[in-house]
C-alpha atoms as a PDB file:
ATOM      1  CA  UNK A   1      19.594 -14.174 -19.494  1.00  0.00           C
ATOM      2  CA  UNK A   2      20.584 -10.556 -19.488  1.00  0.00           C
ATOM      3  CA  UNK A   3      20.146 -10.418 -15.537  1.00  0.00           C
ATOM      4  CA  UNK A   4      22.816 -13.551 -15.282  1.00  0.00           C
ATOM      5  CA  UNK A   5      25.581 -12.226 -17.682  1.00  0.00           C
ATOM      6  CA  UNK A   6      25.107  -8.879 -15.618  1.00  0.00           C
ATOM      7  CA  UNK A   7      25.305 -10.755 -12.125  1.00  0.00           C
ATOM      8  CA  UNK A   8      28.008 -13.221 -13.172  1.00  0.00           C
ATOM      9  CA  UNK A   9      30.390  -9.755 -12.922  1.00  0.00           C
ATOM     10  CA  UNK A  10      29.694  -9.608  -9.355  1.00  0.00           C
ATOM     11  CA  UNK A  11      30.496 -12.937  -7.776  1.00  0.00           C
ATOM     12  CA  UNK A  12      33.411 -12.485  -5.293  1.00  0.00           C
ATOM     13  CA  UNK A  13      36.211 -14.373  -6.939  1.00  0.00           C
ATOM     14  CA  UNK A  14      36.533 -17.007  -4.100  1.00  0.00           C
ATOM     15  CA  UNK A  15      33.261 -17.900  -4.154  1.00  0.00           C
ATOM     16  CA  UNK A  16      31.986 -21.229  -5.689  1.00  0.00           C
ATOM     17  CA  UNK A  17      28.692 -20.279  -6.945  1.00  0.00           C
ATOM     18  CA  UNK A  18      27.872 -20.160 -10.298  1.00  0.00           C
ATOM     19  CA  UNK A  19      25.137 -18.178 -12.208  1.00  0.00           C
ATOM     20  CA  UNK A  20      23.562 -18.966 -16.181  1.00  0.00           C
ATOM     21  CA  UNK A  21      20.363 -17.628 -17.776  1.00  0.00           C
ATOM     22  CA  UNK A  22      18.727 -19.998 -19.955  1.00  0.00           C
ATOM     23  CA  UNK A  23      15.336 -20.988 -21.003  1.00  0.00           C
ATOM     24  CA  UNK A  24      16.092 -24.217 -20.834  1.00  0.00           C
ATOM     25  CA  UNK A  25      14.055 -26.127 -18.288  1.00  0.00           C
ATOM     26  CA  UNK A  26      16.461 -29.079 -18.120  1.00  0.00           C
ATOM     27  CA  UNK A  27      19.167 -27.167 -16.046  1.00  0.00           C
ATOM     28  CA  UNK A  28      17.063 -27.202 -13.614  1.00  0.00           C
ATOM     29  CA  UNK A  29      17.017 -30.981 -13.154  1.00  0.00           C
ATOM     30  CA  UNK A  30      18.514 -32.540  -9.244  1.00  0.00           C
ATOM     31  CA  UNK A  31      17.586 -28.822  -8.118  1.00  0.00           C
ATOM     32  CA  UNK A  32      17.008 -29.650  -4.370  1.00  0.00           C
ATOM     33  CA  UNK A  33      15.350 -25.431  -4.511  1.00  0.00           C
ATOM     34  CA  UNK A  34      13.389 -23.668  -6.832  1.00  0.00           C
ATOM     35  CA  UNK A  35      12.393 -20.057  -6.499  1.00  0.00           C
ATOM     36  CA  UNK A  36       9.566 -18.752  -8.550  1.00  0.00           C
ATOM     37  CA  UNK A  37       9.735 -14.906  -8.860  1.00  0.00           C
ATOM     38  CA  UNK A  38       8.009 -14.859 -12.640  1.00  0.00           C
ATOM     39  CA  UNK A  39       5.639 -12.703 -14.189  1.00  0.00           C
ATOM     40  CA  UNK A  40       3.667 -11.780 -17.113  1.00  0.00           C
ATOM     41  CA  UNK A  41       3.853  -8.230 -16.889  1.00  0.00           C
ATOM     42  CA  UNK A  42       3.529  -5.302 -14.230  1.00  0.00           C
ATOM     43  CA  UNK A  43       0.015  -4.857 -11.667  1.00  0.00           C
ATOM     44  CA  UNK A  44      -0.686  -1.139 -10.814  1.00  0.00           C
ATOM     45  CA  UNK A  45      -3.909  -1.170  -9.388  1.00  0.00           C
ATOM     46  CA  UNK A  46      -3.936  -4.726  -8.009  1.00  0.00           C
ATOM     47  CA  UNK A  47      -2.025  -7.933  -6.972  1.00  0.00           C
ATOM     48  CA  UNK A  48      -5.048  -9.918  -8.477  1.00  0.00           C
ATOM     49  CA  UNK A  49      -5.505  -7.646 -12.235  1.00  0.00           C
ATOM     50  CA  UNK A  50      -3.332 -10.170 -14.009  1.00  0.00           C
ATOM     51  CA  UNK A  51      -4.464 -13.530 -11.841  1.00  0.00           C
ATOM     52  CA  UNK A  52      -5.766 -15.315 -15.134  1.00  0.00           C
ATOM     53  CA  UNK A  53      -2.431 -14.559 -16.856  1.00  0.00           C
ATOM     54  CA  UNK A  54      -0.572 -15.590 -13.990  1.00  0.00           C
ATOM     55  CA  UNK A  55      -2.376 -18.509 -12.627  1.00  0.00           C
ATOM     56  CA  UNK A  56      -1.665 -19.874 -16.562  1.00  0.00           C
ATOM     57  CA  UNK A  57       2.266 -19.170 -16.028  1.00  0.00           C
ATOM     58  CA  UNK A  58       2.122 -20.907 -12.752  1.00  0.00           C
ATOM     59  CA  UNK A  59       0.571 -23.854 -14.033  1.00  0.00           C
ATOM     60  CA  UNK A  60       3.153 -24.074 -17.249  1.00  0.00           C
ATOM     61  CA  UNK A  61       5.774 -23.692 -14.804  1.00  0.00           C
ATOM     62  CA  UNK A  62       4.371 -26.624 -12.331  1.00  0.00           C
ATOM     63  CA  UNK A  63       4.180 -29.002 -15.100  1.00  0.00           C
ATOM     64  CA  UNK A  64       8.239 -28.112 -16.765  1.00  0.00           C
ATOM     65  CA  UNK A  65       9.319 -28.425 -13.056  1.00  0.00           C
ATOM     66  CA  UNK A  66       7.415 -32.190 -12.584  1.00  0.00           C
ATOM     67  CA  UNK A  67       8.309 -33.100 -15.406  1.00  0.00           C
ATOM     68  CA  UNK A  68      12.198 -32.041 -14.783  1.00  0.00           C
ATOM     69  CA  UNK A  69      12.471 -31.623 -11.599  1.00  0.00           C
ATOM     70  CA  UNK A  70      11.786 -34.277  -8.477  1.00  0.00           C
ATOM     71  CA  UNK A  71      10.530 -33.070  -5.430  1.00  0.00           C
ATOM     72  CA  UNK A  72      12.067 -29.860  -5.063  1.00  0.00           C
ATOM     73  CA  UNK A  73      11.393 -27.238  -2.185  1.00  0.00           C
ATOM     74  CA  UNK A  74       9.235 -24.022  -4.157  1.00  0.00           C
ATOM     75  CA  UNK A  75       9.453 -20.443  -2.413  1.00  0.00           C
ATOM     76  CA  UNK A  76       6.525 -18.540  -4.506  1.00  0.00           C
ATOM     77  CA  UNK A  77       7.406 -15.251  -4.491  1.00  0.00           C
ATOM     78  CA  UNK A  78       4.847 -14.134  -7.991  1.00  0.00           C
ATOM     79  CA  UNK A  79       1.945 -12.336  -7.470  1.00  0.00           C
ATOM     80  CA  UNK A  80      -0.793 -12.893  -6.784  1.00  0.00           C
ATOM     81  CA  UNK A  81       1.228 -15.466  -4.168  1.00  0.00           C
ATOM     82  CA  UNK A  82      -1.734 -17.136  -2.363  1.00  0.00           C
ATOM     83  CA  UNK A  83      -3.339 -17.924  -5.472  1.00  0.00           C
ATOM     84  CA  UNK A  84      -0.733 -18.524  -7.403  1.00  0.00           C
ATOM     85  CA  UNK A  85       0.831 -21.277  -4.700  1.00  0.00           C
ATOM     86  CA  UNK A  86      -2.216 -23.159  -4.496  1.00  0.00           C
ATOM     87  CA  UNK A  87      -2.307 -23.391  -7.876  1.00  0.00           C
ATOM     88  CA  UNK A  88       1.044 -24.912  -8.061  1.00  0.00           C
ATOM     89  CA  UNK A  89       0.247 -27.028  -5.278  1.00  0.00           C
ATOM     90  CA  UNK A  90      -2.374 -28.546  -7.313  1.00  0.00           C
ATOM     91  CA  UNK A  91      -0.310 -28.856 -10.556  1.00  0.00           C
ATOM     92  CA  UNK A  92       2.924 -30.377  -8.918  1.00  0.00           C
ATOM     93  CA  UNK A  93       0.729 -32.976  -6.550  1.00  0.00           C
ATOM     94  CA  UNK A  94       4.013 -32.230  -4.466  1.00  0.00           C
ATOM     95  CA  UNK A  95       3.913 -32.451  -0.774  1.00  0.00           C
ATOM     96  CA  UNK A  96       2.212 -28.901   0.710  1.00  0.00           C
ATOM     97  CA  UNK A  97       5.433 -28.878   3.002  1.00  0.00           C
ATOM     98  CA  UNK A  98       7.443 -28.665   0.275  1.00  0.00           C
ATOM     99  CA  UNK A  99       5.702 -25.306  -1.340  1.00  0.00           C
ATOM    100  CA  UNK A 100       5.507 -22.238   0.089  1.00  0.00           C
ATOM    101  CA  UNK A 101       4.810 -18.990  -0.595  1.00  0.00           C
ATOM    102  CA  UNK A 102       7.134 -15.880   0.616  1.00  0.00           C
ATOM    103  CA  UNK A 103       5.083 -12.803   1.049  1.00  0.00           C
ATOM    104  CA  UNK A 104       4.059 -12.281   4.216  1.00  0.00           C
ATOM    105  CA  UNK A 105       6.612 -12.141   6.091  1.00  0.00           C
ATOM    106  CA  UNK A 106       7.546  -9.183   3.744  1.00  0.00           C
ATOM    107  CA  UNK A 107       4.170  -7.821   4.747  1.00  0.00           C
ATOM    108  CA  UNK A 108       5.213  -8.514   8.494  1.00  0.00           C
ATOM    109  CA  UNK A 109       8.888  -6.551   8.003  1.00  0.00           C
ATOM    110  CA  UNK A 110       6.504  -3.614   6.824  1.00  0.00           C
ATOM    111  CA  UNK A 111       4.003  -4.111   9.972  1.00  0.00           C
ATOM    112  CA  UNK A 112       6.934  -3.547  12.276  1.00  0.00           C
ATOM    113  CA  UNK A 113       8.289  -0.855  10.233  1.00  0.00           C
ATOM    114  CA  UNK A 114       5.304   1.155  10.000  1.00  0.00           C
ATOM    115  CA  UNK A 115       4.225   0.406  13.420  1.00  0.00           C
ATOM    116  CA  UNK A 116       7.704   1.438  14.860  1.00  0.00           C
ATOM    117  CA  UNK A 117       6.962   4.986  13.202  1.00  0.00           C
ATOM    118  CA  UNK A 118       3.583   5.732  14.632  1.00  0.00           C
ATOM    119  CA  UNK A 119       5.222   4.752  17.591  1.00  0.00           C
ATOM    120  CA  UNK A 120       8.616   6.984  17.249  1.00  0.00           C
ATOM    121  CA  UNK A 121      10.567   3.917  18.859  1.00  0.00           C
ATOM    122  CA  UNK A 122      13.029   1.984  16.980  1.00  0.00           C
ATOM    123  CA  UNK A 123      12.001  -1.294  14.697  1.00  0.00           C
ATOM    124  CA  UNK A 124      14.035  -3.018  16.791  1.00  0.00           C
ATOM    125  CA  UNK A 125      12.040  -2.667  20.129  1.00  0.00           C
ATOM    126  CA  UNK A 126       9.102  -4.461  18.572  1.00  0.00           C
ATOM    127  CA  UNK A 127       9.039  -8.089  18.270  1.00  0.00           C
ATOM    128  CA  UNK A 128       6.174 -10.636  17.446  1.00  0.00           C
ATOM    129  CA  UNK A 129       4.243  -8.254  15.071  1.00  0.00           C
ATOM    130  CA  UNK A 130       3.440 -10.497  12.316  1.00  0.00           C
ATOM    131  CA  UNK A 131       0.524 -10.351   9.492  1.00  0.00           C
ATOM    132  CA  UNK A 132      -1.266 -12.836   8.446  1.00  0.00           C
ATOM    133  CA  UNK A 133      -3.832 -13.979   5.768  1.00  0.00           C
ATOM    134  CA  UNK A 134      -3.959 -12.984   1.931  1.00  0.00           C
ATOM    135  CA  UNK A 135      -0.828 -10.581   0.528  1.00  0.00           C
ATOM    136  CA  UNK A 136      -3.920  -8.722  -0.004  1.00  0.00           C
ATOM    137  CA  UNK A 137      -5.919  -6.032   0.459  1.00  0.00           C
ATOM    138  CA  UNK A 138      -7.638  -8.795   3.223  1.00  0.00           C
ATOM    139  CA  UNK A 139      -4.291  -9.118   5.418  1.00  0.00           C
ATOM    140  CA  UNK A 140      -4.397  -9.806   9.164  1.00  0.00           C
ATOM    141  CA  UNK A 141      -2.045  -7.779  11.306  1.00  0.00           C
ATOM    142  CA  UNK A 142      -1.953  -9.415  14.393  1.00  0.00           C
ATOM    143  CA  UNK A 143      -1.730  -6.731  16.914  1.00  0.00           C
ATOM    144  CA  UNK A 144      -2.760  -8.712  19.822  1.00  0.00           C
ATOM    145  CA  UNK A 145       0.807 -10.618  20.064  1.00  0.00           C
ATOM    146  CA  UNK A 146       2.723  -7.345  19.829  1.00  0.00           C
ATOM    147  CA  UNK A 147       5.204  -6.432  22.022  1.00  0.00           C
ATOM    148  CA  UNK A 148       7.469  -3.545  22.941  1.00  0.00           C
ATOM    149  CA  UNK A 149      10.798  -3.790  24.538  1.00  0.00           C
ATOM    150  CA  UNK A 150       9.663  -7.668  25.510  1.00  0.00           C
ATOM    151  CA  UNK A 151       6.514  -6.494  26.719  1.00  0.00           C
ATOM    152  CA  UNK A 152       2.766  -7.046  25.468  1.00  0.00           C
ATOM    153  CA  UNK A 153       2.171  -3.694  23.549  1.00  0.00           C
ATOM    154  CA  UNK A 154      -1.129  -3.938  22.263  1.00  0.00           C
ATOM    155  CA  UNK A 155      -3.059  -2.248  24.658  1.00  0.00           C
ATOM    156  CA  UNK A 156      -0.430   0.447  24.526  1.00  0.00           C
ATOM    157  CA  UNK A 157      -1.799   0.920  20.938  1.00  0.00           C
ATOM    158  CA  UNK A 158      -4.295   3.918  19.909  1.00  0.00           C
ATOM    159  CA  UNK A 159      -6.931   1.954  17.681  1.00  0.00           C
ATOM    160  CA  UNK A 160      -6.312   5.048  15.591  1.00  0.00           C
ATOM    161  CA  UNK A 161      -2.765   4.357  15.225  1.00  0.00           C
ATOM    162  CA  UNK A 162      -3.975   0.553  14.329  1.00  0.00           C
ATOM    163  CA  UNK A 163      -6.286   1.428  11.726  1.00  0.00           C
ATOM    164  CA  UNK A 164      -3.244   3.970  10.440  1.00  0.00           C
ATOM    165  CA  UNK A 165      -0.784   1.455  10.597  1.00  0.00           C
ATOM    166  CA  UNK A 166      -3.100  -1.317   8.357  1.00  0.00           C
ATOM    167  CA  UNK A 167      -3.639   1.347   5.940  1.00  0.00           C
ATOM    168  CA  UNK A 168      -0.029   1.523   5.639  1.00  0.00           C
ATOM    169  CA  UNK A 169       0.909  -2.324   5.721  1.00  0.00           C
ATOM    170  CA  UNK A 170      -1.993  -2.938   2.975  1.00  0.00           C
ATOM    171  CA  UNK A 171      -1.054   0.185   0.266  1.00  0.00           C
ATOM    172  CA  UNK A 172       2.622   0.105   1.151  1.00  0.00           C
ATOM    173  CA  UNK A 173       3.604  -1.610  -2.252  1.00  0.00           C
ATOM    174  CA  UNK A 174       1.277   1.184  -3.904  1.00  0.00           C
ATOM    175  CA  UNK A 175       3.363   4.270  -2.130  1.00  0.00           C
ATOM    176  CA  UNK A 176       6.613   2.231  -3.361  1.00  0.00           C
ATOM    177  CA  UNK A 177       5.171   2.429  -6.923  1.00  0.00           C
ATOM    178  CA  UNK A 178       4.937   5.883  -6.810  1.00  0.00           C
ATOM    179  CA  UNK A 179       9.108   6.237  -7.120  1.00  0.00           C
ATOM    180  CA  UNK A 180       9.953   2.625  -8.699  1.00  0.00           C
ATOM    181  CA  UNK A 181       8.776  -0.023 -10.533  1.00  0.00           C
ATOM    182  CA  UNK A 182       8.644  -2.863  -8.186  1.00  0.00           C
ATOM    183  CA  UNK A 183       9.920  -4.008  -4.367  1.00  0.00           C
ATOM    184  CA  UNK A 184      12.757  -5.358  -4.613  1.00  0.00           C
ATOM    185  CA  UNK A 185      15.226  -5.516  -1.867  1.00  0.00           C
ATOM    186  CA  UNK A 186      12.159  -6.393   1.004  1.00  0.00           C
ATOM    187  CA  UNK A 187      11.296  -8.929  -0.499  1.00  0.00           C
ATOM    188  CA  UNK A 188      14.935 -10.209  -1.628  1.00  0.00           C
ATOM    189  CA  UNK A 189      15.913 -10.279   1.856  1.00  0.00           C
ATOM    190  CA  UNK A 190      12.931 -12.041   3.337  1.00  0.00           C
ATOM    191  CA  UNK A 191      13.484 -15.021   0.549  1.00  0.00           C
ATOM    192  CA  UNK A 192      17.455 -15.039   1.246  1.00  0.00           C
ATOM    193  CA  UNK A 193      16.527 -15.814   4.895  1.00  0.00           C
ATOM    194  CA  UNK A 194      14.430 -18.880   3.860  1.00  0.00           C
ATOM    195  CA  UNK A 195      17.092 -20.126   1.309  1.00  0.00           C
ATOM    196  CA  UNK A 196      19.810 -19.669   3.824  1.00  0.00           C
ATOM    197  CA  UNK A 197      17.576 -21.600   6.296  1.00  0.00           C
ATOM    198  CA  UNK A 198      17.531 -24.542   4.164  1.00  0.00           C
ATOM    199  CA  UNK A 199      20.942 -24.344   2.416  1.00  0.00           C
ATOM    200  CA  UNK A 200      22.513 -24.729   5.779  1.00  0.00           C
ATOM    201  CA  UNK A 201      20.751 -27.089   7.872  1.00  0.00           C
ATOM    202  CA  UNK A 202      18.949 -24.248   9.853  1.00  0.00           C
ATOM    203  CA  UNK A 203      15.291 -23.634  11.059  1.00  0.00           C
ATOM    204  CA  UNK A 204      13.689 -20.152  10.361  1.00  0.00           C
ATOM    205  CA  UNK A 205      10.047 -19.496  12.010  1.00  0.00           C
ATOM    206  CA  UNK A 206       8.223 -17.076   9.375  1.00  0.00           C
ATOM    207  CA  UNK A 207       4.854 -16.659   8.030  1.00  0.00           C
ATOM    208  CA  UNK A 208       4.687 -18.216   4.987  1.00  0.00           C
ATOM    209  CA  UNK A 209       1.212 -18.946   2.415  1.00  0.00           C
ATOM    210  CA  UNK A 210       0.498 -22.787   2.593  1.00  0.00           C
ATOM    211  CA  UNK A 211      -1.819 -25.136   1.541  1.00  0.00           C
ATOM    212  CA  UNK A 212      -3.686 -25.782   5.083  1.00  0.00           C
ATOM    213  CA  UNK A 213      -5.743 -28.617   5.852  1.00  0.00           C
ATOM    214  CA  UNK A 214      -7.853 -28.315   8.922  1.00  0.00           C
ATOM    215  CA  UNK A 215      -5.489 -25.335  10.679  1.00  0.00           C
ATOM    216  CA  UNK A 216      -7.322 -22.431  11.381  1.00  0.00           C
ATOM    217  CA  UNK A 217     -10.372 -24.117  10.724  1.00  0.00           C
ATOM    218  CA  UNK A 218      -9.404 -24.221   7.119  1.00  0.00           C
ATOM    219  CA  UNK A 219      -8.949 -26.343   4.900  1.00  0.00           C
ATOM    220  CA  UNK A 220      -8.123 -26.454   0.952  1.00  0.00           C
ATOM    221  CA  UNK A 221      -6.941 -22.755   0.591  1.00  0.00           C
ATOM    222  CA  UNK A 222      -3.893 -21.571   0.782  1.00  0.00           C
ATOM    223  CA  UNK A 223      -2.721 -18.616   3.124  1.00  0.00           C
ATOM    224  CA  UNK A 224      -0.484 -16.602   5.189  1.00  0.00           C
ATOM    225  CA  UNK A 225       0.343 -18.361   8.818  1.00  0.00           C
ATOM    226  CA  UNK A 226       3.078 -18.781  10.921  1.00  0.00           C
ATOM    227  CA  UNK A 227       5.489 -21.938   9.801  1.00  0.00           C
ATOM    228  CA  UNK A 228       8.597 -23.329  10.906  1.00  0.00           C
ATOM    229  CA  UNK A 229      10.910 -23.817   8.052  1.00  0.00           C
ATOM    230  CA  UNK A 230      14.239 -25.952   7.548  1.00  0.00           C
ATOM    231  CA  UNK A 231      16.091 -28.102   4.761  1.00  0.00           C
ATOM    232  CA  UNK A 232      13.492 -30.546   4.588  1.00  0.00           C
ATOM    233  CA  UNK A 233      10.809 -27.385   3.749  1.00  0.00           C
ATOM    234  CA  UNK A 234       8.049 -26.827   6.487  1.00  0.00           C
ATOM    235  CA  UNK A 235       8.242 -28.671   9.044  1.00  0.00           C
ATOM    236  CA  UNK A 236       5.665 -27.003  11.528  1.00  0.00           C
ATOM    237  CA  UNK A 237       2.673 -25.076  10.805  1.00  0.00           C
ATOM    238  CA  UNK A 238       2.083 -23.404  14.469  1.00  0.00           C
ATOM    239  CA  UNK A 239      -1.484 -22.421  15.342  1.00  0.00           C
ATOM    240  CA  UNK A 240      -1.158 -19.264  17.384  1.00  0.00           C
ATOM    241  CA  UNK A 241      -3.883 -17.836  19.523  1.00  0.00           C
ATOM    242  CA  UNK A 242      -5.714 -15.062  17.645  1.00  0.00           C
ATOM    243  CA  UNK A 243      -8.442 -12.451  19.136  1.00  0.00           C
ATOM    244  CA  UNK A 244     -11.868 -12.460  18.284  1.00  0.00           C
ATOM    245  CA  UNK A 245     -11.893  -9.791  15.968  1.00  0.00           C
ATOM    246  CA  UNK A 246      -8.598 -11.573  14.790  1.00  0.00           C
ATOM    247  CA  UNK A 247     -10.410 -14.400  13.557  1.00  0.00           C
ATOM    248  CA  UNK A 248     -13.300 -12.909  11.990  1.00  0.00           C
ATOM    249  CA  UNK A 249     -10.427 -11.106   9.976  1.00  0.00           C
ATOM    250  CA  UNK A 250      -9.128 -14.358   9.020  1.00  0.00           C
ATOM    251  CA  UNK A 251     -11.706 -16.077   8.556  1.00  0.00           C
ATOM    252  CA  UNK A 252     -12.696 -12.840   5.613  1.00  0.00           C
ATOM    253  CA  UNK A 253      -9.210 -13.424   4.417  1.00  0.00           C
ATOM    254  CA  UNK A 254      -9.293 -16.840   3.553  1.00  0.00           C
ATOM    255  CA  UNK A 255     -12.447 -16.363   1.640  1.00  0.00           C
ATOM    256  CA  UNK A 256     -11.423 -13.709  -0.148  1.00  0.00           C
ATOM    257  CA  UNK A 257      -8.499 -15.531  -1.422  1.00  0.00           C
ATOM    258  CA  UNK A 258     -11.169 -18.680  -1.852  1.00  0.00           C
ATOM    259  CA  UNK A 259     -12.954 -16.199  -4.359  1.00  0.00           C
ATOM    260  CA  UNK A 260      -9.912 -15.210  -5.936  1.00  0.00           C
ATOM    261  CA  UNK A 261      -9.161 -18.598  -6.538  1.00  0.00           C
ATOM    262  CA  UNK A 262     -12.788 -19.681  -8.001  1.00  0.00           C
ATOM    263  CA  UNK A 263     -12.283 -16.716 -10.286  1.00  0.00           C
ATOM    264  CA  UNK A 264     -10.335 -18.363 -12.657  1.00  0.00           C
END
């Protein structure tokens, strides 16, 4: 509540939004969006050391925003977000296109970031670097699509400068922590692109977690993979081509997060 009375002073006075705290789920009713960016308190040595806590917000959550709310497009963006979206999933019984979870495409931001740097060549000369998988310590950077000024990079790559960069990717949030809180602004960004997406009738292609069924050769587990994304929520969930080692990587991933889950 504090957060809207302080953002309320910066709306541009000819704009027609409108911002209220409450803690009153009832607001929220005809919401055709929802995003979810609660918590219970702060992780420091893990996304997964307050998953119990957080699995029982989710789920308190789910059943306010059924019970409010009809069919609304989720963006996840709590941690831990895989878990945490199939949990929803499961509480809402809403459609799987219609909940998704926004953390790796931060995670893919930071891939091309880091990977730019090792490189000394500009983030924007890399495209198609994207990560995959858990928000995790079990993420899947997908080197093998990479490309450099339009061109397929990842043979240009040093597998020392890969195993660098993944270090960096995975323990990025943890270097973060070491001069703030929480991310922020990454993360802020990546979600504004989605909610612009569907706000104004526009398709986004992102990796997003979802609740697959049968892609990837998985099925009941929710995940990191490359979606297409427009009002209506996902509308594609594209199978890419992934290397060998690629999909052993994945294939770790999703169990890990499988674990995770089962854990509760």
């Amino acid at each position: 509540m504090g957060e809207a009375l302080d953002i309320a002073n910066a709306i541009p006075k000819n704009s027609d939004i409108t911002i209220k705290g409450t803690d009153d789920y009832s607001e929220i009713s005809n919401s055709k969006l929802i995003v979810i960016a609660a918590s219970t308190g702060i992780y420091l040595k893990s996304r997964n050391e307050m998953v119990e806590a957080q699995v029982e917000m989710i789920k308190n959550i789910g059943k306010n925003i059924k019970e409010k709310c009809s069919s609304p497009l989720t963006l996840i963006v709590s941690n831990p977000v895989d878990v945490l979206t199939y949990y929803f999933q499961k509480e809402t019984n809403l459609p799987r296109t219609k909940v998704m979870g926004i953390a790796s495409s931060l995670d893919t931001s930071r891939f091309r970031l880091q990977l730019s740097k090792s490189l000394q060549i500009r983030n924007s000369q890399i495209s198609d670097a994207i990560v995959l998988g858990e928000h995790g310590d079990s993420m899947v950077p997908i080197f093998s699509k990479v490309k450099i000024n339009g061109d397929l990079g990842s043979k240009r790559i040093d597998p020392k400068i890969k195993d660098k960069v993944w270090s960096e990717i995975r323990d990025y949030w943890i270097a973060l922590r070491n001069y703030k809180s929480r991310s922020q602004f990454g993360i802020a960004k990546n979600t504004f692109d989605v909610i612009e997406a569907i706000t104004k009738n526009q398709e986004i292609s992102i990796p997003a977690s979802v609740m697959l069924d049968g892609e990837y050769e998985e099925k009941d587990v929710c995940m990191g993979v490359p979606v297409t994304i427009n009002e209506n929520g996902i509308s594609k969930i594209q199978e890419i081509d992934l290397d060998q080692s690629e999909q052993n990587l994945f294939k770790l991933s999703a169990n890990t997060i499988r674990e995770n889950i089962k854990s509760i």
